[in-house]
C-alpha atoms as a PDB file:
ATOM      1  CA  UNK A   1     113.916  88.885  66.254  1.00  0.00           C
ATOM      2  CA  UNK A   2     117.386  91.222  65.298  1.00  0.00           C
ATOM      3  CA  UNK A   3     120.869  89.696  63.748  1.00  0.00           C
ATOM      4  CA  UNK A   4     121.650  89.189  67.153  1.00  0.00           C
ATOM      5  CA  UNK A   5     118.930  86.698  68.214  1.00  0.00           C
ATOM      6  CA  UNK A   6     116.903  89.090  70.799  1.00  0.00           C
ATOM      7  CA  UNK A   7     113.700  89.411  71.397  1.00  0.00           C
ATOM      8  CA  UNK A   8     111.642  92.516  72.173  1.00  0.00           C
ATOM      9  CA  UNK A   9     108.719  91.926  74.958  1.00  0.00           C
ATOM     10  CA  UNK A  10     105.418  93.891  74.298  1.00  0.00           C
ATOM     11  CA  UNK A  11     104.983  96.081  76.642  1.00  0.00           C
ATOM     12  CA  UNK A  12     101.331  94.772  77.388  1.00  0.00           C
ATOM     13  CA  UNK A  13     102.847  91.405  78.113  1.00  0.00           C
ATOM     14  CA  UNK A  14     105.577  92.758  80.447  1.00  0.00           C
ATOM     15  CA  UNK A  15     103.136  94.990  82.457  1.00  0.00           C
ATOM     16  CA  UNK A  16     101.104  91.787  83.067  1.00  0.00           C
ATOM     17  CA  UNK A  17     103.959  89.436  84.002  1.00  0.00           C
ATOM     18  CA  UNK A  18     105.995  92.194  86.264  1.00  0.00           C
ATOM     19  CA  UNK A  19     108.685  91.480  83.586  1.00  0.00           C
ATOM     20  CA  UNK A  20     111.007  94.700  83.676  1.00  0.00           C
ATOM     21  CA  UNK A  21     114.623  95.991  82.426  1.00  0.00           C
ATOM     22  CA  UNK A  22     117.156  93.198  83.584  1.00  0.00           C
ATOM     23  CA  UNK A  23     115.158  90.579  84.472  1.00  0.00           C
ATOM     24  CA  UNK A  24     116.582  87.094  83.561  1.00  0.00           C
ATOM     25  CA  UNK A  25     114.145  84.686  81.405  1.00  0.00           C
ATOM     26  CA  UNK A  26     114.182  80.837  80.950  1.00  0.00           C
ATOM     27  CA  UNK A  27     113.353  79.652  77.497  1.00  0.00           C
ATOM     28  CA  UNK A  28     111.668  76.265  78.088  1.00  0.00           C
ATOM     29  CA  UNK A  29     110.983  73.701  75.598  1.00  0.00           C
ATOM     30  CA  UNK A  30     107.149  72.864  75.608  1.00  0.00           C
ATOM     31  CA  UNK A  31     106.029  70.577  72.675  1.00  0.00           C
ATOM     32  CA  UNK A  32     105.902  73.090  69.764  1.00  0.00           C
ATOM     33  CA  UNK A  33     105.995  75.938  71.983  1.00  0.00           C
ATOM     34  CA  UNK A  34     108.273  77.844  73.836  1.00  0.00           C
ATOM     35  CA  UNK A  35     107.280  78.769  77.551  1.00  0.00           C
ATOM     36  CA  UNK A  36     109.268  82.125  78.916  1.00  0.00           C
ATOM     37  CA  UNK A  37     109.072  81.978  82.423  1.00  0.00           C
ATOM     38  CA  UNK A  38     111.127  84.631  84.902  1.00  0.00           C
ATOM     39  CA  UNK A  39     114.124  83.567  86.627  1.00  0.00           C
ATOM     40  CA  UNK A  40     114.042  84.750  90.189  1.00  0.00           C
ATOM     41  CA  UNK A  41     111.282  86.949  90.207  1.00  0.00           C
ATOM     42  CA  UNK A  42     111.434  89.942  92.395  1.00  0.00           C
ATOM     43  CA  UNK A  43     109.263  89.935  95.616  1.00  0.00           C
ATOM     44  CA  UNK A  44     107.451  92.218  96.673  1.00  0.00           C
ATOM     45  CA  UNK A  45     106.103  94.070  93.380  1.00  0.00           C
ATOM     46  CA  UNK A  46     102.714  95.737  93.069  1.00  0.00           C
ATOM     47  CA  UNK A  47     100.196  93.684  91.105  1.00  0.00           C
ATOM     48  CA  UNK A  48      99.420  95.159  87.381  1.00  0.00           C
ATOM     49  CA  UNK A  49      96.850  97.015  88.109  1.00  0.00           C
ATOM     50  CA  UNK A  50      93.644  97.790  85.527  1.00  0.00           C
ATOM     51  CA  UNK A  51      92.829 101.043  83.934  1.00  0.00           C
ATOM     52  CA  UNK A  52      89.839 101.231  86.013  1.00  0.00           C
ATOM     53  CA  UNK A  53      91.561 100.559  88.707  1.00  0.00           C
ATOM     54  CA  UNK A  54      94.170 102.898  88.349  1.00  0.00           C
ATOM     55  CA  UNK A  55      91.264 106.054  87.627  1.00  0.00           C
ATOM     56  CA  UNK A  56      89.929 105.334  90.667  1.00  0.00           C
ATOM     57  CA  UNK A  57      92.713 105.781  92.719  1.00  0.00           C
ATOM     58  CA  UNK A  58      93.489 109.209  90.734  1.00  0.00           C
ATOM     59  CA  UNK A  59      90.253 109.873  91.412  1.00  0.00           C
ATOM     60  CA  UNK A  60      90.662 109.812  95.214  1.00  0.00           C
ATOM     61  CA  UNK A  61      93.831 111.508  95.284  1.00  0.00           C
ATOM     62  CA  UNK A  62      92.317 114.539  93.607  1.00  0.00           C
ATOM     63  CA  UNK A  63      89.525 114.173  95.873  1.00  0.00           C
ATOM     64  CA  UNK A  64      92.546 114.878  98.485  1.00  0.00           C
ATOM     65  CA  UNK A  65      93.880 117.462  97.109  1.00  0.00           C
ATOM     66  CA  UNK A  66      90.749 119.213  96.873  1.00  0.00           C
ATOM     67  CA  UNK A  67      89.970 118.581 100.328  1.00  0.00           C
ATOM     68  CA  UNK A  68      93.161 119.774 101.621  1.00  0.00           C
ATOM     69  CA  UNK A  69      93.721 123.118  99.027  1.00  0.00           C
ATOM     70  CA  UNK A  70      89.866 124.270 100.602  1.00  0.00           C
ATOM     71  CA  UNK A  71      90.990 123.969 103.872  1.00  0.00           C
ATOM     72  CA  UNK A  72      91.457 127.432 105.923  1.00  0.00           C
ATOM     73  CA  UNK A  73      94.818 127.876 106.923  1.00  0.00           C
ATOM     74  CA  UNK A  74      95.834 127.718 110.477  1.00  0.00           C
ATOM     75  CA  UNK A  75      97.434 130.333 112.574  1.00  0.00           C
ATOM     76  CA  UNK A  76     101.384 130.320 112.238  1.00  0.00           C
ATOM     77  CA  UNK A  77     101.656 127.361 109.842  1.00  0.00           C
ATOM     78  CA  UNK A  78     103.818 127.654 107.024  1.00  0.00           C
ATOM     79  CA  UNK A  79     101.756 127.900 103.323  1.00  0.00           C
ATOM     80  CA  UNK A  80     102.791 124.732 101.035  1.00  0.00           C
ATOM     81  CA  UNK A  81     102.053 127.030  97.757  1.00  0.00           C
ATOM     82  CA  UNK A  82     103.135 130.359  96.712  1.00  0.00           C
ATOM     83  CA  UNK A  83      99.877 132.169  96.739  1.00  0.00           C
ATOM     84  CA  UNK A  84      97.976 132.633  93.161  1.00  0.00           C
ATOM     85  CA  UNK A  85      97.870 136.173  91.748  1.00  0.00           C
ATOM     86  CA  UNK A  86      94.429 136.905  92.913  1.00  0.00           C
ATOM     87  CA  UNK A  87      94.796 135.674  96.542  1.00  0.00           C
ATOM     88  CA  UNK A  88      97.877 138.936  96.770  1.00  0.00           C
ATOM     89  CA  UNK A  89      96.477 142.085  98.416  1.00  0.00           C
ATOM     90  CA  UNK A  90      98.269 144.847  96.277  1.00  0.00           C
ATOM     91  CA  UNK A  91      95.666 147.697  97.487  1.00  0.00           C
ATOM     92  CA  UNK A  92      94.767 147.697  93.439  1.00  0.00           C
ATOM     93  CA  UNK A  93      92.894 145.952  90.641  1.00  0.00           C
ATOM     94  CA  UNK A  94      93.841 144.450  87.452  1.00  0.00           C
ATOM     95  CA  UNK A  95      90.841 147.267  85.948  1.00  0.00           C
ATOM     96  CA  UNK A  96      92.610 150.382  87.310  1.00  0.00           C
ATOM     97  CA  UNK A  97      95.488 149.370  84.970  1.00  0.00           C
ATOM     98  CA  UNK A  98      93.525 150.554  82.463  1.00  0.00           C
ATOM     99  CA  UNK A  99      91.869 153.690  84.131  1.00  0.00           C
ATOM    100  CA  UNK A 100      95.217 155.518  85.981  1.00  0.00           C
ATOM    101  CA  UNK A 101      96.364 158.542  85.213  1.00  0.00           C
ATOM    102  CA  UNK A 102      93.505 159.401  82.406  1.00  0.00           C
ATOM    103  CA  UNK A 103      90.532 162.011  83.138  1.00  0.00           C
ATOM    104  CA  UNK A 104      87.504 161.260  81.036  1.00  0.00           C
END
């Protein structure tokens, strides 16, 4: 608790109560506890989700990405990514860098 009577929320606690930056609290009086309960709590938020929860959804969105970077692509579409060094056709390699303009 500061000089100025706040209260910091763990972050573990918020994350599993939805509480965020804003939100109004009621202190209630509960024996020789104090319950913290949200005022008005916002609809529609997505559920805390668990750590394994949460890798498997990165896991399928790589998955995507993988699937859609090995696809060929079509005639006249537009490329997404600049192309990667090795994917350029400059008509030379990276090894005759090393080999122009000497006679052995």
């Amino acid at each position: 608790m500061t000089s100025k009577l706040q209260l910091t929320v763990p972050k573990v606690v918020a994350d599993q109560y939805g509480i965020k930056a804003g939100d109004q609290l009621d202190w209630v009086p509960a024996g020789d506890a104090i319950r913290v309960v949200p005022i008005n709590p916002r609809r529609g938020r997505v559920p805390f989700r668990s750590a394994e929860e949460r890798l498997k959804l990165f896991r399928q969105m790589l998955e995507r990405q993988r699937h859609r970077e090995a696809r060929p692509l079509e005639a006249g579409a537009h490329r997404k990514r600049p192309l990667k060094p090795h994917e350029i056709a400059r008509g030379w390699k990276r090894e005759d860098l090393y080999t122009r303009g000497r006679s052995y």
